[in-house]
Protein backbone atom coordinates (compact mmCIF):
# COMPACT_ATOMS: atom_id res chain seq x y z
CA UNK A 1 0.00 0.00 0.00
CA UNK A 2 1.21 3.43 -0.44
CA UNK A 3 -0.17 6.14 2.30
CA UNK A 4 -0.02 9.76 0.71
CA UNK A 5 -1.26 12.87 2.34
CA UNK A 6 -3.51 15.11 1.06
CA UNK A 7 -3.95 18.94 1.44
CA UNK A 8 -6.28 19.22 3.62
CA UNK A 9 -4.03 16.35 6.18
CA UNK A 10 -5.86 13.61 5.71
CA UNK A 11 -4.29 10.33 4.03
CA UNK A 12 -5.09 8.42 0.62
CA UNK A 13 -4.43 4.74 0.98
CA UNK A 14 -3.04 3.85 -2.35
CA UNK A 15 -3.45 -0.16 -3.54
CA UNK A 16 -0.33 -1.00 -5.55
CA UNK A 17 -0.81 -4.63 -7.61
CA UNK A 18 1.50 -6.38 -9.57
CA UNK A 19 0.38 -4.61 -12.89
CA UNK A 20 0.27 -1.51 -11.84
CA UNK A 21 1.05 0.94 -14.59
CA UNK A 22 1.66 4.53 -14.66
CA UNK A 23 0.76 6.88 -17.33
CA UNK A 24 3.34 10.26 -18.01
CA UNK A 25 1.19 12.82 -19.56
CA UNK A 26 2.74 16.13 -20.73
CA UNK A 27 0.41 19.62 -19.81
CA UNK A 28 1.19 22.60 -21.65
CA UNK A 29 -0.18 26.15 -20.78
CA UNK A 30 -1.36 27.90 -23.78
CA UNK A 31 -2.69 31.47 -22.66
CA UNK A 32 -4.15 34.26 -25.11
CA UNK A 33 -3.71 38.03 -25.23
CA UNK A 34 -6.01 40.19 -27.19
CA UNK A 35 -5.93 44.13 -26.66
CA UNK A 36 -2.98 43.56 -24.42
CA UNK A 37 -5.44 41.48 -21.75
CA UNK A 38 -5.59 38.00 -20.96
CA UNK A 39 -8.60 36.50 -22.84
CA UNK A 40 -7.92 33.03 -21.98
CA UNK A 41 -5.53 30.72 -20.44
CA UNK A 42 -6.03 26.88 -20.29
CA UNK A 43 -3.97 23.58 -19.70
CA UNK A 44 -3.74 21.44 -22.59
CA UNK A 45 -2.12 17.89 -22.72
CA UNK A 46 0.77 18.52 -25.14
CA UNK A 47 -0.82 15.44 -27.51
CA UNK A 48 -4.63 17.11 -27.61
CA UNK A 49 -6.15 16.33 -30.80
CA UNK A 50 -8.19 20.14 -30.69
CA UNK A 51 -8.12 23.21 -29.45
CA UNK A 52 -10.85 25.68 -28.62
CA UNK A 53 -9.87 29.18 -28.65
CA UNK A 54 -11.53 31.99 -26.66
CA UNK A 55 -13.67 34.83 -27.92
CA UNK A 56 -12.08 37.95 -28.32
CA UNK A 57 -13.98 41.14 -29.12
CA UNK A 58 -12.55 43.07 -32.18
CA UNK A 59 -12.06 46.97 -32.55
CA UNK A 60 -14.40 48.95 -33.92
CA UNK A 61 -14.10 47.82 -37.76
CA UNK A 62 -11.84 45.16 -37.05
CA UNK A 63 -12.51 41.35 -37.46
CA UNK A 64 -10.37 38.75 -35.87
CA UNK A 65 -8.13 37.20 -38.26
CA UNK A 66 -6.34 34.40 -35.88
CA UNK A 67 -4.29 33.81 -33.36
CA UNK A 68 -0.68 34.32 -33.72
CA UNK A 69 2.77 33.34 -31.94
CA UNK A 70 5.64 36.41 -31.53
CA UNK A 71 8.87 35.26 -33.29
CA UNK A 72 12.22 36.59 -33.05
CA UNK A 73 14.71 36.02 -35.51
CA UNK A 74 18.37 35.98 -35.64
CA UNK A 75 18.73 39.75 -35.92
CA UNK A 76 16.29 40.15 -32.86
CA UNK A 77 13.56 41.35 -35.09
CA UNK A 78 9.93 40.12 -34.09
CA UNK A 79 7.90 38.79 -36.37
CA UNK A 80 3.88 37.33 -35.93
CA UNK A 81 3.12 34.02 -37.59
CA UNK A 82 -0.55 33.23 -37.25
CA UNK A 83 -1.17 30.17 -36.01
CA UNK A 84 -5.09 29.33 -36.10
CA UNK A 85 -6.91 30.83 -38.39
CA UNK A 86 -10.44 32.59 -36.97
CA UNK A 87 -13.37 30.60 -38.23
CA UNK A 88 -16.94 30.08 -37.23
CA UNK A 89 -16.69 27.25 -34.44
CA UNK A 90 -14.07 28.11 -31.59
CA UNK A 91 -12.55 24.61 -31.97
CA UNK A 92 -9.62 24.30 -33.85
CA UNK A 93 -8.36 20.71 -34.93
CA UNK A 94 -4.63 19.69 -34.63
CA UNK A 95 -2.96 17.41 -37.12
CA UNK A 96 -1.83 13.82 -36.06
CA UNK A 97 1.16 14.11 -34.43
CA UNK A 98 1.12 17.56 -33.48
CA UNK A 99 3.09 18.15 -30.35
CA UNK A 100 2.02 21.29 -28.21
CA UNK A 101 4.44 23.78 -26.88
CA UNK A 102 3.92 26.03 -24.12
CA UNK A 103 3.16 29.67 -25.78
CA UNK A 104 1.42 33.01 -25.48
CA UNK A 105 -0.99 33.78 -28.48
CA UNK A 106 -1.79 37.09 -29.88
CA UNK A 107 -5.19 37.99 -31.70
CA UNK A 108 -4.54 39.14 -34.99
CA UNK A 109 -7.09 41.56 -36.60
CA UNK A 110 -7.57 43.34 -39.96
CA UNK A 111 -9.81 46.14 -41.10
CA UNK A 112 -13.05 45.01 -42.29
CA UNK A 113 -12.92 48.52 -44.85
């Protein structure tokens, strides 16, 4: 048996078998800025299949474009590559194999004129 205490001081009495197995899962904090606020912050496993992004309200005669990631390249200029594209459902599916990274995400807007 394994005896663990929990935060409020009371124990968890663990059963341990012969096949017990334990699972490693990766959690990555994604967390999105939009008008230089927090719209959003969640904990993703770093495997997830989707995505869903939060709503961000757009400037007067602006329309959210995507979401994008700050980039700096080797001359320490910073660059925005969007990286999910606005579109009518919030949810935003990965590709097999995708592997998420920590980031901070930056709505992207354009003018609707």
């Amino acid at each position: 048996y394994l005896y663990k205490q929990n935060y409020t001081g009371n124990f968890l009495i663990i059963e341990i078998g012969e096949q017990s197995f334990h699972t490693l899962r990766q959690q990555v904090r994604l967390t999105f800025i939009s008008q230089e606020q927090v719209v959003g912050s969640t904990m993703l496993d770093a495997s997830a299949s989707s995505i869903e992004l939060p709503q961000a309200t757009a400037p007067e005669g602006m329309t959210l474009s995507g979401w994008a990631q700050k980039l700096t390249d080797s001359e320490g200029n910073e660059n925005m590559a969007i990286l999910f594209a606005a579109a009518e459902s919030n949810v935003v599916d990965l590709p097999e194999g995708t592997v998420l990274e920590p980031m901070t995400l930056y709505a992207m807007y354009e003018s609707t004129n």
